[in-house]
C-alpha atoms as a PDB file:
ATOM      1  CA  UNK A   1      83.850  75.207  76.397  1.00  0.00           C
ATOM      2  CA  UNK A   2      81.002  77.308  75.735  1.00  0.00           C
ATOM      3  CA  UNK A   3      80.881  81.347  75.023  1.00  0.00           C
ATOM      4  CA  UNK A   4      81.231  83.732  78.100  1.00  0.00           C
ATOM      5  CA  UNK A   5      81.208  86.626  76.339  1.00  0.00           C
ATOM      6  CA  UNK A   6      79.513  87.416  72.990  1.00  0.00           C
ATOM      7  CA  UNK A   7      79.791  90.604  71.237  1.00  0.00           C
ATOM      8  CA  UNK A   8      77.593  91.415  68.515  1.00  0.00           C
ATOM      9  CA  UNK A   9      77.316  94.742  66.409  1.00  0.00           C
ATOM     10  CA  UNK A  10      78.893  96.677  68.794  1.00  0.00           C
ATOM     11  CA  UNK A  11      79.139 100.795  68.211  1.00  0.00           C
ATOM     12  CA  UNK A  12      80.460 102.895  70.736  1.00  0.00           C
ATOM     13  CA  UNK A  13      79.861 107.000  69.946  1.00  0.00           C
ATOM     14  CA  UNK A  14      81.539 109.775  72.269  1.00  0.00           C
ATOM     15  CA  UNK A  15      80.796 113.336  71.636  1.00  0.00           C
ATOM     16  CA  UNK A  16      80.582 113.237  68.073  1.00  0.00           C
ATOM     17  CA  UNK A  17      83.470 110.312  67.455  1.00  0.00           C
ATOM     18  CA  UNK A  18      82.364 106.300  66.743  1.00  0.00           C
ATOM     19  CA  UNK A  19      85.441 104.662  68.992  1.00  0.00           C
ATOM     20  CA  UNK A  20      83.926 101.768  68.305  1.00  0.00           C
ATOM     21  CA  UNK A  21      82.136 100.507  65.163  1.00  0.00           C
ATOM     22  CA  UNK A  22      80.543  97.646  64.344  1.00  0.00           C
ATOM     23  CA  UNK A  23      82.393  95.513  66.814  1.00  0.00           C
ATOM     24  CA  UNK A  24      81.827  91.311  66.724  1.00  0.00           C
ATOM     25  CA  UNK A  25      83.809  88.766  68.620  1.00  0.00           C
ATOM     26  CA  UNK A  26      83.330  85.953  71.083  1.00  0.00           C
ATOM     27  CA  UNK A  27      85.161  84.376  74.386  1.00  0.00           C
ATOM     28  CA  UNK A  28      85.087  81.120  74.778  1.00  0.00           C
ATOM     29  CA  UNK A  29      84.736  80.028  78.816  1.00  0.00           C
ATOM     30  CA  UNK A  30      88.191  79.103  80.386  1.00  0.00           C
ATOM     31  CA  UNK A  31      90.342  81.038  77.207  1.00  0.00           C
ATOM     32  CA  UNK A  32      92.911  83.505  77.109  1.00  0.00           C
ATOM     33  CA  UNK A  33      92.181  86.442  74.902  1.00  0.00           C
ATOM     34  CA  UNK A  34      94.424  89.649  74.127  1.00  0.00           C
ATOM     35  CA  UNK A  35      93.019  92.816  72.808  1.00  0.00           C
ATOM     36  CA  UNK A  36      96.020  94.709  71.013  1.00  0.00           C
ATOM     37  CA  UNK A  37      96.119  98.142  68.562  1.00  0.00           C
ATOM     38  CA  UNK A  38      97.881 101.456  68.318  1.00  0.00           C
ATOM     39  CA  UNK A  39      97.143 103.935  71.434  1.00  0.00           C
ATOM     40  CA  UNK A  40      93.834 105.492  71.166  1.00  0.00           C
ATOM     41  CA  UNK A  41      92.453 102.801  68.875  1.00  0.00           C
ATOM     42  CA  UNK A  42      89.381 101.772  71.227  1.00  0.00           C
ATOM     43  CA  UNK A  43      90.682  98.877  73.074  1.00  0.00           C
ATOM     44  CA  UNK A  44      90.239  99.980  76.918  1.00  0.00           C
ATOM     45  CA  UNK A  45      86.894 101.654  75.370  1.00  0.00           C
ATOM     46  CA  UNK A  46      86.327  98.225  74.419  1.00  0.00           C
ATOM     47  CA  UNK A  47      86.461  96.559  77.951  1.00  0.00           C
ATOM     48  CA  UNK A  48      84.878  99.517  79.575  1.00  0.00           C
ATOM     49  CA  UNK A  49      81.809  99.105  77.722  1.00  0.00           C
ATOM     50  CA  UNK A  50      81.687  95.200  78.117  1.00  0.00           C
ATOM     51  CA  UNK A  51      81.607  95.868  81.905  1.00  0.00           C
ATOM     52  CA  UNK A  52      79.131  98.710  81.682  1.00  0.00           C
ATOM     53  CA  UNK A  53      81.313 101.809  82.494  1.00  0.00           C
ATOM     54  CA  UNK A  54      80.219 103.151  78.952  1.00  0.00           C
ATOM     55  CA  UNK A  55      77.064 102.325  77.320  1.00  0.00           C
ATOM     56  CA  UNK A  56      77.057 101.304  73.399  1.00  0.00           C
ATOM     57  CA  UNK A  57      74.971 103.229  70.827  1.00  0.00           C
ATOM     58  CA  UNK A  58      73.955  99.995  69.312  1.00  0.00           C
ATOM     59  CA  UNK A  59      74.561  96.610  69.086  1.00  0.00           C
ATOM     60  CA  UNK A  60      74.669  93.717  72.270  1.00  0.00           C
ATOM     61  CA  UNK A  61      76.738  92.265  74.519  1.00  0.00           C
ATOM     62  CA  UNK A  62      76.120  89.178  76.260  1.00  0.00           C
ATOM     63  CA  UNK A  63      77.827  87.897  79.215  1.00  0.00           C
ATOM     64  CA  UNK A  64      77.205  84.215  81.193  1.00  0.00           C
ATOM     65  CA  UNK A  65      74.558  83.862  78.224  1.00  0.00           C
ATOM     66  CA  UNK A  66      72.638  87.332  79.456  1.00  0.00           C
ATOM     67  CA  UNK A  67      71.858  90.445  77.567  1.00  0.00           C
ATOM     68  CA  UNK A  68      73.464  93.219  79.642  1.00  0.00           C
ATOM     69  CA  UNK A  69      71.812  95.842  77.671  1.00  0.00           C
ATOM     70  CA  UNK A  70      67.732  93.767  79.362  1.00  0.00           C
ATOM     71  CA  UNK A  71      69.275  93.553  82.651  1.00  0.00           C
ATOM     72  CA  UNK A  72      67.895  95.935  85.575  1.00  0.00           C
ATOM     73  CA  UNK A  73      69.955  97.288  88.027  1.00  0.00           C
ATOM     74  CA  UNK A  74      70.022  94.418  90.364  1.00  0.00           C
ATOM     75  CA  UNK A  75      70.799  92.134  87.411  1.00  0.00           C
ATOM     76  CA  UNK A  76      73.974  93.949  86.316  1.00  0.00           C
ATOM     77  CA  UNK A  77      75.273  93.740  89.897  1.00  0.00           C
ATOM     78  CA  UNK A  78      75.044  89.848  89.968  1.00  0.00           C
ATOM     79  CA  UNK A  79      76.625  89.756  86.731  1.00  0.00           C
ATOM     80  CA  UNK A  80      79.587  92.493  87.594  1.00  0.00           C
ATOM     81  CA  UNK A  81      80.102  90.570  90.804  1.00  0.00           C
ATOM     82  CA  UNK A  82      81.520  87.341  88.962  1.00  0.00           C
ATOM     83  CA  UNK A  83      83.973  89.777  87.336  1.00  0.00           C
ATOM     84  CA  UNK A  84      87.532  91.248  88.009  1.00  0.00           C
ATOM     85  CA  UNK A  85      88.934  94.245  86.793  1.00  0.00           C
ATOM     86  CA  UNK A  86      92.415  95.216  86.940  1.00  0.00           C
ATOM     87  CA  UNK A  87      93.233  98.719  85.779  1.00  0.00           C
ATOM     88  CA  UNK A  88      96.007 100.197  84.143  1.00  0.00           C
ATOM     89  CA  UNK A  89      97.171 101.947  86.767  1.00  0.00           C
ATOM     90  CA  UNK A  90      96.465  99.761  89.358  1.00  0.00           C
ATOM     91  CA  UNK A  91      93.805 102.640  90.946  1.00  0.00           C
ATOM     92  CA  UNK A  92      94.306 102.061  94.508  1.00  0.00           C
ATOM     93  CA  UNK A  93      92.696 104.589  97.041  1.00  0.00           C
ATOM     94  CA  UNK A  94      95.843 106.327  98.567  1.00  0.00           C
ATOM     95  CA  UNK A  95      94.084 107.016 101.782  1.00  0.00           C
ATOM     96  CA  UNK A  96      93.103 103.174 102.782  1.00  0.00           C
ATOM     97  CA  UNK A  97      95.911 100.503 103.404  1.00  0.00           C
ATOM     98  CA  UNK A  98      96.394  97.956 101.415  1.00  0.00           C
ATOM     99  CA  UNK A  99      94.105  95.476 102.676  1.00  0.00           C
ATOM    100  CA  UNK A 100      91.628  97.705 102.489  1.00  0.00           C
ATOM    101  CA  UNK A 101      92.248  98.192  99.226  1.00  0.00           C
ATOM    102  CA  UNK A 102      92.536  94.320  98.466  1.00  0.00           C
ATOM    103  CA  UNK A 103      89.095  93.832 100.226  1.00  0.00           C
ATOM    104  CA  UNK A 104      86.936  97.214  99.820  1.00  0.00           C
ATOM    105  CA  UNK A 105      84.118  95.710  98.107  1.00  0.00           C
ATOM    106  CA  UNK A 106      83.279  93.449 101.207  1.00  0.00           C
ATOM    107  CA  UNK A 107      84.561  96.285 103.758  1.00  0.00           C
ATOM    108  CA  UNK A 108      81.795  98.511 101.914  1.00  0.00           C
ATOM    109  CA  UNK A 109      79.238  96.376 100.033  1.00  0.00           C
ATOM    110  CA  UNK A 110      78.658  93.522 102.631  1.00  0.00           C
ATOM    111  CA  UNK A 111      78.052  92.744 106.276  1.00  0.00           C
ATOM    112  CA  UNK A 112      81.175  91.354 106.493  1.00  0.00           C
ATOM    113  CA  UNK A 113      83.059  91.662 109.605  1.00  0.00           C
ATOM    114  CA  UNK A 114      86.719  93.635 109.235  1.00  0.00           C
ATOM    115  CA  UNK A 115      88.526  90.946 110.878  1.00  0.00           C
ATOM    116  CA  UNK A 116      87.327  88.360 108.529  1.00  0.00           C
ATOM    117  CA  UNK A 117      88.267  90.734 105.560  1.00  0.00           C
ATOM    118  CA  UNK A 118      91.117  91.587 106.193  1.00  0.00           C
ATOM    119  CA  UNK A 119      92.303  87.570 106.888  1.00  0.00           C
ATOM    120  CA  UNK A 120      90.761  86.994 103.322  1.00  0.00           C
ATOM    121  CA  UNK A 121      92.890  90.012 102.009  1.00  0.00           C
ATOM    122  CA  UNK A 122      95.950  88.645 103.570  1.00  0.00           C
ATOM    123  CA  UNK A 123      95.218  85.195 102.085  1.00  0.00           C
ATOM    124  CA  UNK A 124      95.279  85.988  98.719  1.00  0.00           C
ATOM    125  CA  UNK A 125      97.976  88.995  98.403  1.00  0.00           C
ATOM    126  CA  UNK A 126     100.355  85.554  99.931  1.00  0.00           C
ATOM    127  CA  UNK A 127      98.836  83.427  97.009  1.00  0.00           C
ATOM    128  CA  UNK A 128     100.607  86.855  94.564  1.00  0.00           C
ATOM    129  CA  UNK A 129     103.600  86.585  96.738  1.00  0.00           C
ATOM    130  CA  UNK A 130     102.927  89.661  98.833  1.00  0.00           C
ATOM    131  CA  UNK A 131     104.475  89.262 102.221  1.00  0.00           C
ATOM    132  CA  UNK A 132     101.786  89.577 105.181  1.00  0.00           C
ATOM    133  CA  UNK A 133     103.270  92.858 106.571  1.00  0.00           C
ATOM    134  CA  UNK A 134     102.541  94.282 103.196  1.00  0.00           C
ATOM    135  CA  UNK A 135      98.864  94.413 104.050  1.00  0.00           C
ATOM    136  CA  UNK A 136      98.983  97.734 106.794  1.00  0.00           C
ATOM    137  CA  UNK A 137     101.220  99.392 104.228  1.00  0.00           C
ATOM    138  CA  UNK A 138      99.692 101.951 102.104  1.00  0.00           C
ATOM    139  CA  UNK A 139      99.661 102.378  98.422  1.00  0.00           C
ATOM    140  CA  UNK A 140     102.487 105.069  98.415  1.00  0.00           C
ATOM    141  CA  UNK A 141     104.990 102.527 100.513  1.00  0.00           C
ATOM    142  CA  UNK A 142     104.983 100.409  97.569  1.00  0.00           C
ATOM    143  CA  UNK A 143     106.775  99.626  94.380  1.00  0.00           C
ATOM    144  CA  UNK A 144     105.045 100.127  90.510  1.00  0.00           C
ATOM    145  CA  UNK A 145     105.362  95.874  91.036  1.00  0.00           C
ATOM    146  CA  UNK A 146     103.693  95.266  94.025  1.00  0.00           C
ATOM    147  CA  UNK A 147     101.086  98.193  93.335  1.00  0.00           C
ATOM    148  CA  UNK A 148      99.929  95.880  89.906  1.00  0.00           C
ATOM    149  CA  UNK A 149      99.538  92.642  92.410  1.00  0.00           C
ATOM    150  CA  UNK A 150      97.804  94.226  95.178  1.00  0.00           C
ATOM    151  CA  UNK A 151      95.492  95.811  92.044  1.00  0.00           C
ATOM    152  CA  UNK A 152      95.075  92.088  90.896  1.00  0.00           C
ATOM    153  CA  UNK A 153      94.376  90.682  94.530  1.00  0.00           C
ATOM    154  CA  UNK A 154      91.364  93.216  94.689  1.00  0.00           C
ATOM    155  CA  UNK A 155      90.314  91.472  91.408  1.00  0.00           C
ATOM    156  CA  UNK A 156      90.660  88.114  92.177  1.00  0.00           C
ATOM    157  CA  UNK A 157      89.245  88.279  96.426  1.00  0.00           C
ATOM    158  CA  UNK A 158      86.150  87.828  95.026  1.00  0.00           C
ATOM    159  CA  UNK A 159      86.933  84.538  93.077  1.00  0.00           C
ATOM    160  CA  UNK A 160      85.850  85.971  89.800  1.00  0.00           C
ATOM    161  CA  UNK A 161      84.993  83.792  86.209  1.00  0.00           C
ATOM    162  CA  UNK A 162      86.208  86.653  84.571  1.00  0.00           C
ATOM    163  CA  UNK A 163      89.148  88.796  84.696  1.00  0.00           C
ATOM    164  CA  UNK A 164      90.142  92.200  82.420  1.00  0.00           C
ATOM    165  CA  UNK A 165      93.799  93.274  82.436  1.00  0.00           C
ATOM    166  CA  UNK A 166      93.656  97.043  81.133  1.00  0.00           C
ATOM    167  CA  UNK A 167      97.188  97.235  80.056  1.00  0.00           C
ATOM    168  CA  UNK A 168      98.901  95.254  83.069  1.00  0.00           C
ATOM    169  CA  UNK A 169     102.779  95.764  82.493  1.00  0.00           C
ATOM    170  CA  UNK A 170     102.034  99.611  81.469  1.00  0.00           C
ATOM    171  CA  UNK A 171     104.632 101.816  83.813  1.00  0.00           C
ATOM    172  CA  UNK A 172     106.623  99.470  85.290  1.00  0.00           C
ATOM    173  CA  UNK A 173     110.412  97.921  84.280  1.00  0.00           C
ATOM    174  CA  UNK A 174     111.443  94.966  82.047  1.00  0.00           C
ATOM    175  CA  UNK A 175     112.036  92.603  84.428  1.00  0.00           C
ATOM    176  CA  UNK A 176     109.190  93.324  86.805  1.00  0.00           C
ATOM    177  CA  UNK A 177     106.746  92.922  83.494  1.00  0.00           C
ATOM    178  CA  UNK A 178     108.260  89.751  83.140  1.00  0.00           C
ATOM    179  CA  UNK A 179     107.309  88.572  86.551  1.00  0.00           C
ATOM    180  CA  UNK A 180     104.010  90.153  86.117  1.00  0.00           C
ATOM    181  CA  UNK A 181     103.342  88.483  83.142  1.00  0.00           C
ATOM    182  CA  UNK A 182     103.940  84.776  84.531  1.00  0.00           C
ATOM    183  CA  UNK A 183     101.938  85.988  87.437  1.00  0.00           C
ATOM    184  CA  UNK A 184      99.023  86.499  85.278  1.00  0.00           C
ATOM    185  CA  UNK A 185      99.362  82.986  83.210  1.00  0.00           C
ATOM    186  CA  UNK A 186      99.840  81.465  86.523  1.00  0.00           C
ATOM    187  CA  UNK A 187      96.704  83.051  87.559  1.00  0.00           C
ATOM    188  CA  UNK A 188      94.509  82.040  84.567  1.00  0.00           C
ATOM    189  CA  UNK A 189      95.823  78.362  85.367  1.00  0.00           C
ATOM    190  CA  UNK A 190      95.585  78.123  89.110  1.00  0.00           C
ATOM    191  CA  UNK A 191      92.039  80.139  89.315  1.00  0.00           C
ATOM    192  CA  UNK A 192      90.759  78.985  85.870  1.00  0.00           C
ATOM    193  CA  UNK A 193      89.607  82.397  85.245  1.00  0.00           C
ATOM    194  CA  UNK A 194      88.282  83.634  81.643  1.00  0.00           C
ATOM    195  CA  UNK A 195      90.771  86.204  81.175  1.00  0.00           C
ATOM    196  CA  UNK A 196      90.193  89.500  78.434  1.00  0.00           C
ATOM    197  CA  UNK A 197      93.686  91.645  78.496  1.00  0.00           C
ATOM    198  CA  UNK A 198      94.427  94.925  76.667  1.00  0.00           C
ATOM    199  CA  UNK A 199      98.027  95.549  75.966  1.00  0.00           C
ATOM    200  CA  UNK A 200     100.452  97.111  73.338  1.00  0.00           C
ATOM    201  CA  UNK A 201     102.874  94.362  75.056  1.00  0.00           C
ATOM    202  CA  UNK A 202     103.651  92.232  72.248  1.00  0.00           C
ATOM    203  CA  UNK A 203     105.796  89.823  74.779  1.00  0.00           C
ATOM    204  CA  UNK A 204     102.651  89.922  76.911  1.00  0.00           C
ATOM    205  CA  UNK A 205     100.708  89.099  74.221  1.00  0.00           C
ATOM    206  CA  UNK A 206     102.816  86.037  72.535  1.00  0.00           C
ATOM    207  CA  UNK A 207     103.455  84.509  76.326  1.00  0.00           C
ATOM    208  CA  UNK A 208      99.355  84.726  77.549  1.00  0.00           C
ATOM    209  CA  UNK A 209      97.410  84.878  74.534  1.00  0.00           C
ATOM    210  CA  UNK A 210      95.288  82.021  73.016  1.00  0.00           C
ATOM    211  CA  UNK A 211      93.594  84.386  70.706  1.00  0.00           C
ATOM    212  CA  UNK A 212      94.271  87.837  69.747  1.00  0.00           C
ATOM    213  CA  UNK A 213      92.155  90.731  68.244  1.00  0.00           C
ATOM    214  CA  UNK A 214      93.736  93.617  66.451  1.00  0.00           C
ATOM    215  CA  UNK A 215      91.786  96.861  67.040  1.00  0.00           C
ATOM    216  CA  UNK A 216      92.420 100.100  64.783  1.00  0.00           C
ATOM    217  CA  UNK A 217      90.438 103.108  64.707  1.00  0.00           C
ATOM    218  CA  UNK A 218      87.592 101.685  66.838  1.00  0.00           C
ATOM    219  CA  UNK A 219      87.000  98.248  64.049  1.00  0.00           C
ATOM    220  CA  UNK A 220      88.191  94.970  64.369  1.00  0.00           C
ATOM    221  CA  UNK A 221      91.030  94.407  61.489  1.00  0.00           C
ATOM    222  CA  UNK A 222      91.883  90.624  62.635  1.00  0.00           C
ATOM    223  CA  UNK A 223      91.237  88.187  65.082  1.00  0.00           C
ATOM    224  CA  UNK A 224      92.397  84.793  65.513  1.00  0.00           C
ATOM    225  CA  UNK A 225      94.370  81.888  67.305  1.00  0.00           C
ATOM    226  CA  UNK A 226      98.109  82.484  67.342  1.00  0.00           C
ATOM    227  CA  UNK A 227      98.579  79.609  64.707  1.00  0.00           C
ATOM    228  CA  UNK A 228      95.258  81.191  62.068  1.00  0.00           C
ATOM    229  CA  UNK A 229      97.318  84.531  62.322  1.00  0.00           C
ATOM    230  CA  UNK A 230     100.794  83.155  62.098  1.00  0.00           C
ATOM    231  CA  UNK A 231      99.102  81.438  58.744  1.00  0.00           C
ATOM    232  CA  UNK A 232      97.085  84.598  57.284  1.00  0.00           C
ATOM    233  CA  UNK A 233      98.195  87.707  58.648  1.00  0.00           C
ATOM    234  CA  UNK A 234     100.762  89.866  57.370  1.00  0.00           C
ATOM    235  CA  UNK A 235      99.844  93.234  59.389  1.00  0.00           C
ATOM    236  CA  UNK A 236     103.116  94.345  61.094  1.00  0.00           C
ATOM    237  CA  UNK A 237     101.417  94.397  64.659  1.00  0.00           C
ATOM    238  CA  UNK A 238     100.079  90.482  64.073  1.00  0.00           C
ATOM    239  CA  UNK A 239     104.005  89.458  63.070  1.00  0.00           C
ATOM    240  CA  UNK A 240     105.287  90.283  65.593  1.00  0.00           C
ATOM    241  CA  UNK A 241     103.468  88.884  68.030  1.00  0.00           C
ATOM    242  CA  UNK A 242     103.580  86.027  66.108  1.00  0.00           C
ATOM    243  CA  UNK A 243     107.379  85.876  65.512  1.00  0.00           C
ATOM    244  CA  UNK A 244     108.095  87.185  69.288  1.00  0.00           C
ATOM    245  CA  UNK A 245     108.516  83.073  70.115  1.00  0.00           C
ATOM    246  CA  UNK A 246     106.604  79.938  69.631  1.00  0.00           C
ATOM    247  CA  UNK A 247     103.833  78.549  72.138  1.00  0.00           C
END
């Protein structure tokens, strides 16, 4: 399939903390990869320097087979504009509706006419199954649910390669996780999106993850395919995503 993402010696240092040392992995075009560890162990860190919100002390990170790090500004844009980002809690600007929301990148970074936005918003919040009257609500008319697929419809307007879940099912009940969590594995089918997803959500994990990477105290301690770490690993984290149910 080819690498979308390669990570190579990457060090993260805030204030006078590493939260991320000597970090190395790949994603493979097309795959399905989960980022899991204890709170505070440098997994949104992680995703937040692969899309540039943080920049690394050292090391590289290559994305579409580019060096981020060599890019200028203008080159960073092109490559942030085949990307998604969900975050954890959903982030929605209380004081634009919904649509607005869904579709703020065009209303604000493009010559794009409102009307046409907002039928573009409409289209794809039905393709999460959002009814259409949903999109002139605003964010504080709606449930923790439909707040995380309205935050994923602003993701995905833009028909993205690349999609980051920063802990998706984070605040919201059982059953709606559930639901979430099919949403997002019907998503990585139905858009063929590369998808990168930090969770603690060990049924999250087992139901959407090809491969996994455990991060503690800013290193990588394992990484592999659910079958390699059902083989190898005996960390407590790695067994039970590995015993929550078979692929």
């Amino acid at each position: 399939m080819g690498k979308i993402i390669l990570v190579k010696n990457l060090s993260l240092q805030l204030g006078d903390r590493y939260v991320l040392q000597d970090i190395n992995f790949e994603v493979e075009k097309g795959s399905s990869t989960v980022i899991i560890g204890p709170s505070g162990s440098g997994k949104t860190v992680l995703i937040k320097t692969i899309v540039g919100i943080f920049k690394p002390l050292k090391g590289d990170i290559f994305i579409f087979g580019q060096n981020i790090k060599k890019l200028n500004e203008d080159g960073f844009k092109k490559i942030r504009e085949r990307i998604g980002m969900v975050f954890q809690n959903s982030a929605l600007f209380d004081s634009l509706t919904v649509w607005e929301n869904v579709g703020f990148y065009y209303l604000y970074h493009t010559k794009k006419n409102k009307e046409e936005i907002k039928k573009m918003a409409i289209e794809i919040l039905k393709k999460l199954g959002l009814d259409e009257k949903v999109a002139d609500m605003m964010p504080e008319e709606l449930s923790g649910g439909m707040k995380k697929r309205v935050s994923i419809a602003r993701a995905l307007i833009s028909k993205p390669e690349i999609i980051f879940y920063d802990e998706p099912t984070t605040g919201i009940d059982p059953i709606t996780s559930e639901n979430l969590t099919d949403l997002i594995k019907k998503i990585h089918i139905d858009f063929n999106t590369t998808d990168i997803t930090v969770t603690h959500d060990v049924k999250l994990a087992n139901k959407i993850g090809e491969r996994l990477i455990l991060i503690d105290n800013g290193k990588i301690i394992e990484a592999g395919t659910y079958y390699e770490l059902k083989e190898k690993s005996n960390h407590p984290l790695i067994r039970s995503y590995v015993e929550g149910g078979e692929k």
